[in-house]
N, C-alpha and C. Protein backbone atom coordinates (compact mmCIF):
# COMPACT_ATOMS: atom_id res chain seq x y z
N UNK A 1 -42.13 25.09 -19.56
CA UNK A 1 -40.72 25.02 -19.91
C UNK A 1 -40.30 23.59 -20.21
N UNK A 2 -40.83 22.91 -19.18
CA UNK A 2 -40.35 21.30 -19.76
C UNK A 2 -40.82 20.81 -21.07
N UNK A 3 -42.03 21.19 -21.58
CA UNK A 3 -42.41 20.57 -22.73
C UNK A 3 -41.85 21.21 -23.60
N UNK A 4 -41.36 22.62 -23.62
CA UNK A 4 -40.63 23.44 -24.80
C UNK A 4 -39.23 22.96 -24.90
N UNK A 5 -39.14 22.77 -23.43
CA UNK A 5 -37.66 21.60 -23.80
C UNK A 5 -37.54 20.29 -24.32
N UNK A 6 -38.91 19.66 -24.33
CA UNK A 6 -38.54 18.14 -24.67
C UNK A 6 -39.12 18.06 -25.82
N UNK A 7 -39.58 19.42 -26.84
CA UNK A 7 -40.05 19.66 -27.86
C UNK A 7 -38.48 20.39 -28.84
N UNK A 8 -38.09 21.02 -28.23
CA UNK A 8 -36.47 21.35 -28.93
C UNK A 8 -35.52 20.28 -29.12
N UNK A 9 -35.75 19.25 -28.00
CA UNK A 9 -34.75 18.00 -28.03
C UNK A 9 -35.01 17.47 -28.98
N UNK A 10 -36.33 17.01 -29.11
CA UNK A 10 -36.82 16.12 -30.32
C UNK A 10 -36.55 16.65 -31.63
N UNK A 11 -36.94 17.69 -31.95
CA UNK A 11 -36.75 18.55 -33.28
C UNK A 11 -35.07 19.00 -33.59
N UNK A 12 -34.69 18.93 -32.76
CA UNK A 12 -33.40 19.04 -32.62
C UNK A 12 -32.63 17.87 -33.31
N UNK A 13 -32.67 16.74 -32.35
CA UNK A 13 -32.39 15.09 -32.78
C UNK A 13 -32.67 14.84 -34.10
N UNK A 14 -34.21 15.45 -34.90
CA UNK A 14 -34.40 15.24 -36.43
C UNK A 14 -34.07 16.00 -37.03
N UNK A 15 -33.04 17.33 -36.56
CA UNK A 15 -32.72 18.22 -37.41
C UNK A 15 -33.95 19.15 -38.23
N UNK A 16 -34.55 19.27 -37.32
CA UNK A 16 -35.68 20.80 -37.75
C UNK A 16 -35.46 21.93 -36.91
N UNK A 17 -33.90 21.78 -37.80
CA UNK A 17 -33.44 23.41 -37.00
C UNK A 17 -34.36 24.62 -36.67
N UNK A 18 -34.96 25.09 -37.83
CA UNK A 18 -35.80 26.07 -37.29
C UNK A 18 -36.76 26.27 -36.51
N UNK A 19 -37.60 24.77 -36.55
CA UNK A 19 -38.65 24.70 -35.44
C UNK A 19 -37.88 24.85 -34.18
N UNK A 20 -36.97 23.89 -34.21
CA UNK A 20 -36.34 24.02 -32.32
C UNK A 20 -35.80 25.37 -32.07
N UNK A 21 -35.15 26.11 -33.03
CA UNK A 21 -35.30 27.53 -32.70
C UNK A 21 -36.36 27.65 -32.14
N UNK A 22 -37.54 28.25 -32.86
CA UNK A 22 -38.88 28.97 -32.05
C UNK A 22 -38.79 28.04 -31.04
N UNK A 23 -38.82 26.36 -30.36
CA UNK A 23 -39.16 25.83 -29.24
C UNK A 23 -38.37 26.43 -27.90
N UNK A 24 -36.53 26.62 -28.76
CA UNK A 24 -35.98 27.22 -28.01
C UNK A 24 -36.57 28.55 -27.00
N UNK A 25 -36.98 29.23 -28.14
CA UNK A 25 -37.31 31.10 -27.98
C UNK A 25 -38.67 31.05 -27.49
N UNK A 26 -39.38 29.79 -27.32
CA UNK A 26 -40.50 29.33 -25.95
C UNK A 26 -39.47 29.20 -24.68
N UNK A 27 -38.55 28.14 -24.56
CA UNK A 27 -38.21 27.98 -23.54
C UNK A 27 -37.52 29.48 -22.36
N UNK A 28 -36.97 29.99 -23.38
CA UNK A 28 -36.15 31.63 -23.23
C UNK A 28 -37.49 32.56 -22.27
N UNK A 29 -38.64 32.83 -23.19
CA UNK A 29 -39.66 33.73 -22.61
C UNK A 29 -40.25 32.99 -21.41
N UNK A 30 -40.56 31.60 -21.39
CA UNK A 30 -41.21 31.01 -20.39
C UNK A 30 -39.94 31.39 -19.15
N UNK A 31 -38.61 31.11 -19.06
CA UNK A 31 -37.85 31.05 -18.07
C UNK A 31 -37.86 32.59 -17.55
N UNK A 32 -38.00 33.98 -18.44
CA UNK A 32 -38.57 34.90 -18.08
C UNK A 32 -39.61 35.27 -17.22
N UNK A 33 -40.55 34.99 -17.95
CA UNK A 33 -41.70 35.16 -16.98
C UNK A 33 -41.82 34.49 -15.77
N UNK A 34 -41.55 33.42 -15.39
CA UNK A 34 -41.48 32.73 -14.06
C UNK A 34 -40.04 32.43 -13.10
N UNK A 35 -39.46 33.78 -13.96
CA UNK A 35 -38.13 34.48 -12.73
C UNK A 35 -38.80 34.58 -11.10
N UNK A 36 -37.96 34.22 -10.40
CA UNK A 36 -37.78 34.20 -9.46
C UNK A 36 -37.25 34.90 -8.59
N UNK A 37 -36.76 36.06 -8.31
CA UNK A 37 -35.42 36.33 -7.72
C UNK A 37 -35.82 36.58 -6.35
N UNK A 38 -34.98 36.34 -5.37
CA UNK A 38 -34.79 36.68 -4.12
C UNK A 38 -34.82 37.83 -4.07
N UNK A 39 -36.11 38.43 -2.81
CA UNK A 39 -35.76 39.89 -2.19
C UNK A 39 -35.67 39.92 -0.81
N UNK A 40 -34.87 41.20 -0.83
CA UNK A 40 -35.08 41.44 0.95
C UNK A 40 -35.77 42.08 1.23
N UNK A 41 -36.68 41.72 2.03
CA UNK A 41 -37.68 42.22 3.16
C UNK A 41 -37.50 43.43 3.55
N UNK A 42 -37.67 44.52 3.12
CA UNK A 42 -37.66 45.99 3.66
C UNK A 42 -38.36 46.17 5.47
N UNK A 43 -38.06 46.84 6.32
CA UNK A 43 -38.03 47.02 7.73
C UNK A 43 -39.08 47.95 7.47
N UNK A 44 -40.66 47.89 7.89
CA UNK A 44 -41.67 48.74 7.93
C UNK A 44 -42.29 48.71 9.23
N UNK A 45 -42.77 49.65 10.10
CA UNK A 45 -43.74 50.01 10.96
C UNK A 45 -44.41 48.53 11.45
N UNK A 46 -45.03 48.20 12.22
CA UNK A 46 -45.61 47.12 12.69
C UNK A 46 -46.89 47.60 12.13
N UNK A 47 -47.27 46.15 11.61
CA UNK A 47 -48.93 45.92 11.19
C UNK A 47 -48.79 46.42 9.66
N UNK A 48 -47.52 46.51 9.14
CA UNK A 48 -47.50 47.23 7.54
C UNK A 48 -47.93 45.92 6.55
N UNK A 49 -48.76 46.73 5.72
CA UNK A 49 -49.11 45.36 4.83
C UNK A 49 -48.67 45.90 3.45
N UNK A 50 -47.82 44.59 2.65
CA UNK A 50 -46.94 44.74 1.46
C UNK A 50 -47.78 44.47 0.25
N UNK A 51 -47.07 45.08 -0.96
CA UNK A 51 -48.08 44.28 -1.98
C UNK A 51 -47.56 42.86 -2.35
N UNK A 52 -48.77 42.21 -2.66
CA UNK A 52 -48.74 40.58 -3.19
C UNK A 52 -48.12 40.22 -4.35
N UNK A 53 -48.33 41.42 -5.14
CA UNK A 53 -47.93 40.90 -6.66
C UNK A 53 -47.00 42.48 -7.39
N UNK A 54 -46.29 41.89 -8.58
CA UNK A 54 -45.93 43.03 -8.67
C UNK A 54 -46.92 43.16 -9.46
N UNK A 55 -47.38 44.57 -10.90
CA UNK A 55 -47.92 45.45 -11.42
C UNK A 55 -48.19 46.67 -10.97
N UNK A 56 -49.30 47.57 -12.00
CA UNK A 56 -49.63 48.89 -11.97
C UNK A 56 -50.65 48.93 -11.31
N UNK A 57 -51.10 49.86 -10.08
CA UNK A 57 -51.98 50.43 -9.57
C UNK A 57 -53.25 50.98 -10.67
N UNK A 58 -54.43 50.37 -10.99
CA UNK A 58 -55.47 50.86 -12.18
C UNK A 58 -56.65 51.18 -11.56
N UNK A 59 -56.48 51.38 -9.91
CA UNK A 59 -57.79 51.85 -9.84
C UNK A 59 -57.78 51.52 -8.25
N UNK A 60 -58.27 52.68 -7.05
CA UNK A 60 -58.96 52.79 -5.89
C UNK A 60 -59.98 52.82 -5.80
N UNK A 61 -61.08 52.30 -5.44
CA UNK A 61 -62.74 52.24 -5.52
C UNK A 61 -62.77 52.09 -4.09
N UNK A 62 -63.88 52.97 -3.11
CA UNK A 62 -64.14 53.20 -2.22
C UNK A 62 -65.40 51.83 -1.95
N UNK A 63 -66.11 51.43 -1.81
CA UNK A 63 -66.81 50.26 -1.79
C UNK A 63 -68.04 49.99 -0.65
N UNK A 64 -68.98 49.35 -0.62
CA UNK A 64 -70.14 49.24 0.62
C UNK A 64 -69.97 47.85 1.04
N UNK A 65 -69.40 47.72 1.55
CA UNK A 65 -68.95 45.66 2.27
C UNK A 65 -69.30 46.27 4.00
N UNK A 66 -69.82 44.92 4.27
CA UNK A 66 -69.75 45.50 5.79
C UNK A 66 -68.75 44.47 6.61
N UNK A 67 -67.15 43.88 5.57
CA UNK A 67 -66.16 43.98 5.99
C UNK A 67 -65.41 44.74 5.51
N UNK A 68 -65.10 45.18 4.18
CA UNK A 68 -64.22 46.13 3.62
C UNK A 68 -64.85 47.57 3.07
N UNK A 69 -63.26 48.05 2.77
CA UNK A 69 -64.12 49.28 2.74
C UNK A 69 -63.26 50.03 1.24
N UNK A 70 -62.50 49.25 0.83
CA UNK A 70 -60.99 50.01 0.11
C UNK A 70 -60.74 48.44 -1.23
N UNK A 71 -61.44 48.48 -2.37
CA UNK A 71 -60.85 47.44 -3.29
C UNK A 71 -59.95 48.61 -4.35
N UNK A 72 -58.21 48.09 -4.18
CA UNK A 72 -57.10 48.32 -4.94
C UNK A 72 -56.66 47.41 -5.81
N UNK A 73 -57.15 47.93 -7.38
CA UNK A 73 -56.53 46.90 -8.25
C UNK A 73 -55.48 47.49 -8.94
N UNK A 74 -55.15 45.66 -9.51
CA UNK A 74 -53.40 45.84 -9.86
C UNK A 74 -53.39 45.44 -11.20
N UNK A 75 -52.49 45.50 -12.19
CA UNK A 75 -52.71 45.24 -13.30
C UNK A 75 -51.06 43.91 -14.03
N UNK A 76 -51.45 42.97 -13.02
CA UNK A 76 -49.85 42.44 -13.50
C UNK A 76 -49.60 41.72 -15.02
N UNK A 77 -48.85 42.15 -15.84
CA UNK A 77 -48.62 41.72 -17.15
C UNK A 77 -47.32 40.67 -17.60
N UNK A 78 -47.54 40.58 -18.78
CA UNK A 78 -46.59 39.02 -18.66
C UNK A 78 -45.05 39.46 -18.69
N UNK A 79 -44.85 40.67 -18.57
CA UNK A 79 -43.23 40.78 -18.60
C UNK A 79 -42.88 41.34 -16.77
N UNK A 80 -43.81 41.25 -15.94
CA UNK A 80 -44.04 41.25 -14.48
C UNK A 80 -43.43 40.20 -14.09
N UNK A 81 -42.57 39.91 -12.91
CA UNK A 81 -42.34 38.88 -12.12
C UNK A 81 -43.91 38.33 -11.93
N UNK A 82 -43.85 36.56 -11.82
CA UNK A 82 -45.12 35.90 -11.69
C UNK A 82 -45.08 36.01 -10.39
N UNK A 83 -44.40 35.27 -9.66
CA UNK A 83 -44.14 35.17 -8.23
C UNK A 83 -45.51 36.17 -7.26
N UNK A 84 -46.52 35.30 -6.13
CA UNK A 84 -47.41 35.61 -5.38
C UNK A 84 -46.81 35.63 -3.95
N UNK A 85 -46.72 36.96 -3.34
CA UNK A 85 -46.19 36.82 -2.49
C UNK A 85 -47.18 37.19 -0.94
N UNK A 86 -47.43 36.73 -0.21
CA UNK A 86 -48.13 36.90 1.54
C UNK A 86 -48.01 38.30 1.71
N UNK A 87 -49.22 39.64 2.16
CA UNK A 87 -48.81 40.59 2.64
C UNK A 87 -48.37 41.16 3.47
N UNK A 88 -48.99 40.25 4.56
CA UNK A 88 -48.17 40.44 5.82
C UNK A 88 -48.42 38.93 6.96
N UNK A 89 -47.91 39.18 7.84
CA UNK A 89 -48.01 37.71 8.57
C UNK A 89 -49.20 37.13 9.12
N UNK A 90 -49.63 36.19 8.61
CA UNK A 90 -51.14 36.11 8.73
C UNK A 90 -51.40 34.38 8.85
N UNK A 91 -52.38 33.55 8.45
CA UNK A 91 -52.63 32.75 8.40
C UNK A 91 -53.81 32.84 7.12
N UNK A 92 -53.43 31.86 6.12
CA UNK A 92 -54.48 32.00 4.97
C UNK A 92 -55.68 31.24 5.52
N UNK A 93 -57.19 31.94 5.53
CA UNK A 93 -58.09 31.54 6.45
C UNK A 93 -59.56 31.24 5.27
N UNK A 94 -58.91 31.45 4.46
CA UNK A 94 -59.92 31.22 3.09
C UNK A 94 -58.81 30.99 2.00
N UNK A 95 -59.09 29.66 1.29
CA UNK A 95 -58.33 29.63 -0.52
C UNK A 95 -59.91 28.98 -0.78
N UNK A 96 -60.28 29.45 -2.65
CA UNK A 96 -61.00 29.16 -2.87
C UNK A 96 -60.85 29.46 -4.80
N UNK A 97 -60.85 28.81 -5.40
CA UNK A 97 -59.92 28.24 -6.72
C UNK A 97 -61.53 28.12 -7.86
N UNK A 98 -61.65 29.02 -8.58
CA UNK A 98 -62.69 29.15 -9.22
C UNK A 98 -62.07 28.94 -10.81
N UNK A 99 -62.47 27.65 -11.66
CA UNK A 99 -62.31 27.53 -12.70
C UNK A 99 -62.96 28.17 -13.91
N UNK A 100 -62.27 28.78 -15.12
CA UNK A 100 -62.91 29.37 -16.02
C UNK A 100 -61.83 29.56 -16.95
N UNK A 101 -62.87 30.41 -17.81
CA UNK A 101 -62.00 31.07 -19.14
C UNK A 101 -60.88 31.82 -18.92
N UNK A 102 -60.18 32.25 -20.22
CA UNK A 102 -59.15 32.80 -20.20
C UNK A 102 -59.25 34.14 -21.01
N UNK A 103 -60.12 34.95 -20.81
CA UNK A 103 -60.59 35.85 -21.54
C UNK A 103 -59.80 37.36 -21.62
N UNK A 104 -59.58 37.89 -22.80
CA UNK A 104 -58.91 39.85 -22.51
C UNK A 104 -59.97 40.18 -21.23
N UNK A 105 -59.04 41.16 -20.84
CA UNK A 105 -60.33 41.56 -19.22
C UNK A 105 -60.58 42.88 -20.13
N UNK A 106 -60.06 42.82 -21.69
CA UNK A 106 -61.12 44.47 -22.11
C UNK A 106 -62.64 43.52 -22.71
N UNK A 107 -62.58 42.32 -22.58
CA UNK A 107 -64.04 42.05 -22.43
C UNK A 107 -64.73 41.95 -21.36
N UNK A 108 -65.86 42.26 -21.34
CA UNK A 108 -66.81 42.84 -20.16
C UNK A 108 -67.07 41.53 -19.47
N UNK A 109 -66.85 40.16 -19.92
CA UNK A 109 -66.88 39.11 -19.13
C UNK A 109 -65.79 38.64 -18.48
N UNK A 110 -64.76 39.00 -18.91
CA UNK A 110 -63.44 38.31 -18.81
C UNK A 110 -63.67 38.27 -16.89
N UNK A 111 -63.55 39.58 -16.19
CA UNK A 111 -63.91 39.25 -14.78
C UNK A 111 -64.50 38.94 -13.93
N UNK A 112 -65.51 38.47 -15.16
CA UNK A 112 -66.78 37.51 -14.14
C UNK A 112 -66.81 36.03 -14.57
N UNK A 113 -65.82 35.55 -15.99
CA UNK A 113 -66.08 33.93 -15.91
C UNK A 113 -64.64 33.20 -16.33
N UNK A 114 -63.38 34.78 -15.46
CA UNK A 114 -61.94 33.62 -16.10
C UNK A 114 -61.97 33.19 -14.69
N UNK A 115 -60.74 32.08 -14.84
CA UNK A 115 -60.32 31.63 -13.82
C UNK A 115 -59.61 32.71 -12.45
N UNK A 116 -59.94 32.08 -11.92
CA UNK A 116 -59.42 32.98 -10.36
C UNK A 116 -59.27 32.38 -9.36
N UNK A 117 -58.66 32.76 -8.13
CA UNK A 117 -58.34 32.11 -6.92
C UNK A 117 -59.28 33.48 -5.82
N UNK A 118 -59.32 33.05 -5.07
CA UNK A 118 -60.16 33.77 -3.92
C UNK A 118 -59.14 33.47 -2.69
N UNK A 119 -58.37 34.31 -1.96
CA UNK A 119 -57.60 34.20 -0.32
C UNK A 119 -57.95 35.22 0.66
N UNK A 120 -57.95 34.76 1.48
CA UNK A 120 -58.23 35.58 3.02
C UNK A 120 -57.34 35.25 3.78
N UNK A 121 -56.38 36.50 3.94
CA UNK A 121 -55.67 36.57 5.18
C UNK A 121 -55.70 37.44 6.27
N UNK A 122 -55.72 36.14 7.83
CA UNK A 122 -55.91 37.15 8.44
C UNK A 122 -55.14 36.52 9.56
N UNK A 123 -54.94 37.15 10.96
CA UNK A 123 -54.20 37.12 11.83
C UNK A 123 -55.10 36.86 13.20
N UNK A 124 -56.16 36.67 13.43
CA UNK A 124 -56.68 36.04 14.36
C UNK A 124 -56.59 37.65 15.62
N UNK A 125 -56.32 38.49 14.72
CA UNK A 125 -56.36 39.90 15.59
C UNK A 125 -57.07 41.29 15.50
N UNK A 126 -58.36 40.62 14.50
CA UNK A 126 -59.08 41.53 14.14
C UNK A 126 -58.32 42.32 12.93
N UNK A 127 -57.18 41.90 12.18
CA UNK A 127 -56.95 42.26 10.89
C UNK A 127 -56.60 41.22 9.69
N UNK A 128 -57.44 41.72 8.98
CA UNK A 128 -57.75 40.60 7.74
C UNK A 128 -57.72 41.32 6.37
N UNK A 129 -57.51 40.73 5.40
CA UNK A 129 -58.09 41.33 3.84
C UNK A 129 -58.28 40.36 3.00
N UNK A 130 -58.56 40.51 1.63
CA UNK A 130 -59.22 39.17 0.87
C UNK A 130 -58.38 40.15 -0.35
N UNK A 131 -57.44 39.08 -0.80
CA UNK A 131 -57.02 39.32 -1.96
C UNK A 131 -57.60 38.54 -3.69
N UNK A 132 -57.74 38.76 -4.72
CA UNK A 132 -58.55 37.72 -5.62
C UNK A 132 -57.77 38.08 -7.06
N UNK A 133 -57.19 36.84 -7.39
CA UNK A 133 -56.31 37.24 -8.49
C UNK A 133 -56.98 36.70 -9.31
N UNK A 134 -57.71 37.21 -10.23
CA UNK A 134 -58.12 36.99 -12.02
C UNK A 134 -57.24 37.05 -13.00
N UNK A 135 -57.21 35.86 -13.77
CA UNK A 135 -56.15 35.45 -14.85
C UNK A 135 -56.39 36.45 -16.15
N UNK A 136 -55.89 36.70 -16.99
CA UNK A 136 -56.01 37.36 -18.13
C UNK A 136 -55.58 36.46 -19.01
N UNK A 137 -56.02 36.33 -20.41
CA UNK A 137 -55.06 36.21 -21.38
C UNK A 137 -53.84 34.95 -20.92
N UNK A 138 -53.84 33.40 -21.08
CA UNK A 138 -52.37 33.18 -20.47
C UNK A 138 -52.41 32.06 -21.24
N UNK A 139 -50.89 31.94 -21.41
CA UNK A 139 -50.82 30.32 -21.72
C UNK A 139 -50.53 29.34 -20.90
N UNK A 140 -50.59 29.58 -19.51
CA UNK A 140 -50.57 29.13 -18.03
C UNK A 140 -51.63 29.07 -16.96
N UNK A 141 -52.13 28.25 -16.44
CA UNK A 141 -53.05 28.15 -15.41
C UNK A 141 -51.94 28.74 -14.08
N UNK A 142 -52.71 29.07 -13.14
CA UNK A 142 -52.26 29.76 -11.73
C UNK A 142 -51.68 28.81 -11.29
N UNK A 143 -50.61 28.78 -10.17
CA UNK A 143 -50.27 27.85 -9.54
C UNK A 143 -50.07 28.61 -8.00
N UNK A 144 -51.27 27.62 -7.03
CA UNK A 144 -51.15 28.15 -5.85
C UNK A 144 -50.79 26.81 -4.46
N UNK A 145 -49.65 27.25 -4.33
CA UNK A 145 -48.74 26.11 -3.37
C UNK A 145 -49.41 25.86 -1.54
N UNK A 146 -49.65 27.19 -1.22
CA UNK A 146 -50.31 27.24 -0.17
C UNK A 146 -51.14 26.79 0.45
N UNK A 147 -51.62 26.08 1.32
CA UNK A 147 -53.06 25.27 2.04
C UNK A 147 -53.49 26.10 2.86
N UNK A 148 -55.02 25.90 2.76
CA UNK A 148 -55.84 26.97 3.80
C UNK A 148 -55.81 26.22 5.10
N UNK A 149 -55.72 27.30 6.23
CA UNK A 149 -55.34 27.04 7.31
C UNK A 149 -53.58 27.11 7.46
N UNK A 150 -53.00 27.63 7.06
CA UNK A 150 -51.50 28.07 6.58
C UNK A 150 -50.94 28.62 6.87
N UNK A 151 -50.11 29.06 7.98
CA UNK A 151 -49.84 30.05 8.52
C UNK A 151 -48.41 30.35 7.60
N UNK A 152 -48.38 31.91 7.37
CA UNK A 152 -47.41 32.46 6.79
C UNK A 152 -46.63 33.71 6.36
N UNK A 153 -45.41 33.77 6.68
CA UNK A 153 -44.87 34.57 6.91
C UNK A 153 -45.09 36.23 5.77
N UNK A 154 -44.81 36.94 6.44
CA UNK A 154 -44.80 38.42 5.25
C UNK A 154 -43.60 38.01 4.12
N UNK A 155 -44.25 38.20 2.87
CA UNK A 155 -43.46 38.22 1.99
C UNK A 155 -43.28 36.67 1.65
N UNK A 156 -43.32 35.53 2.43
CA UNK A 156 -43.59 34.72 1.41
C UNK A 156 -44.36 33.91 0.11
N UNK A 157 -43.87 33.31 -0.48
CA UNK A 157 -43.84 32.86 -1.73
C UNK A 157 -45.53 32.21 -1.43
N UNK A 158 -46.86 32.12 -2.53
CA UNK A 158 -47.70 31.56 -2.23
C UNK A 158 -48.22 30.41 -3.44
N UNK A 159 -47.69 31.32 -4.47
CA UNK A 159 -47.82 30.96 -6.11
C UNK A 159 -47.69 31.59 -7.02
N UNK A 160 -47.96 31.34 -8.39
CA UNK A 160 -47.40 32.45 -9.34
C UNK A 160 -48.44 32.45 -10.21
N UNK A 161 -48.68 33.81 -10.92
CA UNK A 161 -49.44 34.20 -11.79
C UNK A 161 -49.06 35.08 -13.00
N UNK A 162 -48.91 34.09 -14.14
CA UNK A 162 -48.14 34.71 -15.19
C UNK A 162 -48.52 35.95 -15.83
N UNK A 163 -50.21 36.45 -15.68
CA UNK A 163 -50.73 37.43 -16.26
C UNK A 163 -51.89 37.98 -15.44
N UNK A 164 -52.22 38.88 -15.10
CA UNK A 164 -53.61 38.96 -13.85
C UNK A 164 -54.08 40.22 -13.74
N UNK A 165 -55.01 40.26 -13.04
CA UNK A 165 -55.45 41.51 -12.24
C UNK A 165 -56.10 40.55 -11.16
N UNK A 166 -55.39 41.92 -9.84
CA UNK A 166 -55.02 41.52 -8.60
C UNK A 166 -56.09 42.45 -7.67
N UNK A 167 -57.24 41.96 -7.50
CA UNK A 167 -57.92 42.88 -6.34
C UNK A 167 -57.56 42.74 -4.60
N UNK A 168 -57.27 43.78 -4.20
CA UNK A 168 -56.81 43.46 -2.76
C UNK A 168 -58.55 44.11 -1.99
N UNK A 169 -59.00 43.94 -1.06
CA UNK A 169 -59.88 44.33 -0.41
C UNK A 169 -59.18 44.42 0.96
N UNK A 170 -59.62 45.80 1.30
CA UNK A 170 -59.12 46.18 2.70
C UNK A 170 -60.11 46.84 3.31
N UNK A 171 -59.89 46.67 5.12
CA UNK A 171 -60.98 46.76 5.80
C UNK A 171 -60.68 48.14 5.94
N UNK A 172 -61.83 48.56 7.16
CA UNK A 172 -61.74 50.03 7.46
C UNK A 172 -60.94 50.34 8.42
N UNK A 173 -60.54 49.40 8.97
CA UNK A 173 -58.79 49.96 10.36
C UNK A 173 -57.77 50.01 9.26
N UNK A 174 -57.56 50.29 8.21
CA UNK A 174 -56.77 50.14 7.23
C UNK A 174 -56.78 51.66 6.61
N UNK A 175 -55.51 52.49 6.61
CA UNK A 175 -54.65 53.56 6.28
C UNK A 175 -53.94 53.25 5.17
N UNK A 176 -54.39 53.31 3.89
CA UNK A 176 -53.70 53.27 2.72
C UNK A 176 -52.88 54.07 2.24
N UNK A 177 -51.95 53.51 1.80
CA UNK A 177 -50.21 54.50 1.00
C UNK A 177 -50.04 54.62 -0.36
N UNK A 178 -50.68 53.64 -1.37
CA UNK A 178 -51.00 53.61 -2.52
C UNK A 178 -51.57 54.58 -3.78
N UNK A 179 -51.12 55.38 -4.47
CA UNK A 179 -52.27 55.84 -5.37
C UNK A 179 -52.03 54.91 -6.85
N UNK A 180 -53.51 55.63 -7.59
CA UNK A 180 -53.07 55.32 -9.30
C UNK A 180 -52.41 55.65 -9.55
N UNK A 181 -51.45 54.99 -10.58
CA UNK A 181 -50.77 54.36 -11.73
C UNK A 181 -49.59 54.84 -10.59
N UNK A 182 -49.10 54.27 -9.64
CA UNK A 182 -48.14 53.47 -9.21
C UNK A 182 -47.28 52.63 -9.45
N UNK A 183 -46.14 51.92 -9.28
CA UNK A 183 -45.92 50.64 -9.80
C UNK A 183 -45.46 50.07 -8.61
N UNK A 184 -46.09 48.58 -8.52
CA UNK A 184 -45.93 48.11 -7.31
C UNK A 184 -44.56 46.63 -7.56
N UNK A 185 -44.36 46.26 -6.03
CA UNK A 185 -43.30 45.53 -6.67
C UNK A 185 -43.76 44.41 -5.34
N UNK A 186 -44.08 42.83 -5.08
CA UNK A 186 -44.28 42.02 -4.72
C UNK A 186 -43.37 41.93 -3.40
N UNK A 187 -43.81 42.36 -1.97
CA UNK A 187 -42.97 42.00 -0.94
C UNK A 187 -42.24 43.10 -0.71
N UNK A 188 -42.21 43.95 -1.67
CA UNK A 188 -41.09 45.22 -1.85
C UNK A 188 -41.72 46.83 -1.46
N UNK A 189 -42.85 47.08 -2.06
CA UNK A 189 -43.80 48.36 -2.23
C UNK A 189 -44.87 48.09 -0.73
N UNK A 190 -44.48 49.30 -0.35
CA UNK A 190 -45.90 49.16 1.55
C UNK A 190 -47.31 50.15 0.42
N UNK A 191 -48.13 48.73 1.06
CA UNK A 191 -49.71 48.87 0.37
C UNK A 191 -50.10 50.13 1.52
N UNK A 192 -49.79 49.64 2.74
CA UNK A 192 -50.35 50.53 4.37
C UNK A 192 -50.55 49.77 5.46
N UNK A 193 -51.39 50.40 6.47
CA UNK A 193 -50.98 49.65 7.73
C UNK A 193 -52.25 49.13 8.22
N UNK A 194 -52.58 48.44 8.70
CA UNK A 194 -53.64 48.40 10.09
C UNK A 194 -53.25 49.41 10.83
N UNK A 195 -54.32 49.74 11.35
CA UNK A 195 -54.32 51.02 12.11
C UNK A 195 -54.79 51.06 13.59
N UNK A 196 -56.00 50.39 13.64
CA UNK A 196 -56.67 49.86 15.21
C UNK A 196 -58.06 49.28 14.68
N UNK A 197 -58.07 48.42 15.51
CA UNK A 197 -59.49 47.36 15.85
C UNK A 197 -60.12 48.20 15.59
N UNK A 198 -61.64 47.92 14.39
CA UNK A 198 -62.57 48.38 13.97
C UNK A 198 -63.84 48.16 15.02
């Protein structure tokens, strides 16, 4: 947004009306996509875990991890709130920031060499999950504010991701609420609960 602004100023000042239009109608979509808005915290069950991001539910895969047992992906697109939000109250116990391409994920590489972030949250109570957001397509790199070792609240703010697919991995004390093609909403939509020590 700042450079689309200090690219309208300029073109502006020399009178290239039409370019600073389009710089404008950058600045317009960028302030879109990295809306912000305040939500309130919906009142759920103890141990409820929220979704991180908003998008579409594209897929439950049952899985062989001998920590998880449940990978739920999400499909967030650029007219999605960016905003990354904490699922539930935890302490981030893994960040891990993997640089790459920016590839369509309808190419068969795109989810093995774009950029991505890797997080683990967990609560020091025998409940944990590993969330991993892969970039799609962007004219934005990720921005993740959070430090590992972090303790942080449900529903807060961690970073934003203008375009993605969002894998959540969940363990097996974990009771899922979710199906396909859902639409999820960041802090707002209950993913499910912990259930009891595995």
């Amino acid at each position: 947004m700042a450079y689309s602004f200090a690219i309208f100023t300029a073109l502006t000042i020399f009178h290239f009306y039409l370019l600073a239009l389009t710089a404008f109608s950058f600045i317009v979509v960028f302030a879109y996509i990295y809306r912000n808005p305040e939500r309130e915290l919906n009142i759920f069950e103890k141990n409820s875990v929220l979704s991180p991001v908003d998008g579409l539910v594209v897929s439950i895969e049952e899985i062989e991890d001998a920590k998880y047992i449940y990978k739920v992906e999400i499909d967030n697109a650029y007219f999605d709130i960016a905003t990354l939000r904490t699922p539930f109250d935890s302490t981030l116990s893994r960040l891990r920031v993997g640089h790459g391409a920016r590839l369509s994920t309808a190419n068969s590489l795109g989810k093995k060499i774009n950029e991505n972030v890797e997080l683990v949250f967990s609560d020091g109570q025998s409940r944990g999950m590993k969330v991993k957001h892969i970039l799609k397509q962007s004219l934005a790199p990720f921005s993740v504010y959070a430090k590992e070792g972090q303790k942080l609240g449900q529903a807060s703010r961690y970073g934003d991701m203008p375009s993605g697919i969002t894998e959540m991995y969940l363990p097996r004390n974990f009771r899922l609420s979710v199906n396909v093609g859902d639409k999820l909403e960041a802090s707002q939509t209950l993913i499910g609960y912990f259930i009891s020590v595995p």
